[in-house]
Protein backbone atom coordinates (compact mmCIF):
# COMPACT_ATOMS: atom_id res chain seq x y z
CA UNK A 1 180.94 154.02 32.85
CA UNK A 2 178.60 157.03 32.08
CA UNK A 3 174.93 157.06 32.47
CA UNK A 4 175.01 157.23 28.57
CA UNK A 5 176.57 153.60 28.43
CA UNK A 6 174.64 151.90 30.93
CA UNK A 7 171.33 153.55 28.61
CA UNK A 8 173.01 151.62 25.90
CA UNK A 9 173.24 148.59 27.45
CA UNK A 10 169.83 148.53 28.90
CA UNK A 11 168.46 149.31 25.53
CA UNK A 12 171.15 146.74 23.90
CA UNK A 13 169.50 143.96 26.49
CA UNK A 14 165.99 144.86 25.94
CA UNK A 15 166.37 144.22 22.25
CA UNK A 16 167.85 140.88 22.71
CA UNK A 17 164.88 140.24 25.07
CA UNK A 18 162.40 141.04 22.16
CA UNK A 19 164.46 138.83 19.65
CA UNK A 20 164.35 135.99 22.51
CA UNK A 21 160.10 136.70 23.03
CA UNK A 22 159.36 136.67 18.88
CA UNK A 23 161.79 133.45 18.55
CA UNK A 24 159.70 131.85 21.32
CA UNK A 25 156.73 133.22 20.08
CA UNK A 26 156.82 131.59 17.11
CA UNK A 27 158.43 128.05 18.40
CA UNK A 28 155.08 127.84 20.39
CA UNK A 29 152.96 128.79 16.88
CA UNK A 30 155.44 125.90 15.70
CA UNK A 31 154.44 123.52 18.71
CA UNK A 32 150.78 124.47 18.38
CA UNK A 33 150.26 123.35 14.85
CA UNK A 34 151.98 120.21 15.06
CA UNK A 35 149.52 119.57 18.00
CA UNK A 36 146.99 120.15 15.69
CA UNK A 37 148.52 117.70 12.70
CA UNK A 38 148.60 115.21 16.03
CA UNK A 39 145.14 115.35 16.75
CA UNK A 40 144.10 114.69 13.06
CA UNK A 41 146.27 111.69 12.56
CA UNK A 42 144.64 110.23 15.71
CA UNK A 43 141.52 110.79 14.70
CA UNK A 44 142.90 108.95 11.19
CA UNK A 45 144.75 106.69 13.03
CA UNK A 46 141.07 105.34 14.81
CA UNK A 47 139.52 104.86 11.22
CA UNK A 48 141.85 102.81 10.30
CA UNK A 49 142.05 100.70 13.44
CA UNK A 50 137.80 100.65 13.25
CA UNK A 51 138.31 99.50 9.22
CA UNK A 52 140.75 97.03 10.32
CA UNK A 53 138.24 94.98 13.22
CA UNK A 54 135.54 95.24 10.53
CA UNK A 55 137.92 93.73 8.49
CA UNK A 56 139.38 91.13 10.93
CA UNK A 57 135.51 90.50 11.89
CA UNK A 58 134.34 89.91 8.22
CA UNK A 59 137.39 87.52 8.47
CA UNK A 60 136.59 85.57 11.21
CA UNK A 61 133.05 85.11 9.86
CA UNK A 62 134.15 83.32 6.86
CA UNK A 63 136.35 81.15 8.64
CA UNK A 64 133.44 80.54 10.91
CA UNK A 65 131.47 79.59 7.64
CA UNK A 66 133.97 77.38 5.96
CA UNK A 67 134.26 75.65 9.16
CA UNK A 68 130.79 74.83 9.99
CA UNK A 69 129.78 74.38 5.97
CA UNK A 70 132.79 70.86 6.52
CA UNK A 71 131.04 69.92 9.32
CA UNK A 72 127.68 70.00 7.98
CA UNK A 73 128.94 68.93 4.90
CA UNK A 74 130.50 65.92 6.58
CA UNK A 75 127.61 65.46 8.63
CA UNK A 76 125.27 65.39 5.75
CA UNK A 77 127.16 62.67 3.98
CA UNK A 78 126.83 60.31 6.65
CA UNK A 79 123.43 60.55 7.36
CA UNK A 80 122.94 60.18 3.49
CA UNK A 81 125.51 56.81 3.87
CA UNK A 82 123.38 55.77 6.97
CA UNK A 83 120.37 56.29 5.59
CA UNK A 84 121.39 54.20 1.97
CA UNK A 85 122.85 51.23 4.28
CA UNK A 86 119.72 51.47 6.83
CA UNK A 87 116.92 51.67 3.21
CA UNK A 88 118.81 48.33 1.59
């Protein structure tokens, strides 16, 4: 093996180095912007979930109101039965 050859190796590895550093390179760019896509369909992901609880709240509230309106309702219609048998 002549110094020539060993030149050409050296120089052979060193270019395979560089082909390994720009594939890395640009698997890290790669990496980087789906971090980036992450982060923004978090911060999507946490509108939705607020819209949803405003949602489930609204919800909740009408139940709330359709319950209590029976009750008064019901409530309402025997004080008006009381009071019709109590007036006669």
């Amino acid at each position: 093996m002549t110094e020539q050859d060993i030149i050409q190796r050296l120089d052979k590895g060193q270019e395979r180095f560089r082909v390994i550093d720009e594939n890395m390179r640009a698997i890290l760019r790669a990496v980087e912007d789906v971090r980036d896509e992450m982060k923004a369909m978090k911060a999507e992901v946490e509108k939705t979930k607020e819209i949803v609880e405003a949602w489930q709240t609204v919800k909740n509230a009408g139940r709330f109101t359709k319950w209590a309106g029976g009750i008064i309702g019901t409530v309402a219609v025997a004080l008006a039965a009381l009071k019709g048998w109590w007036v006669k």
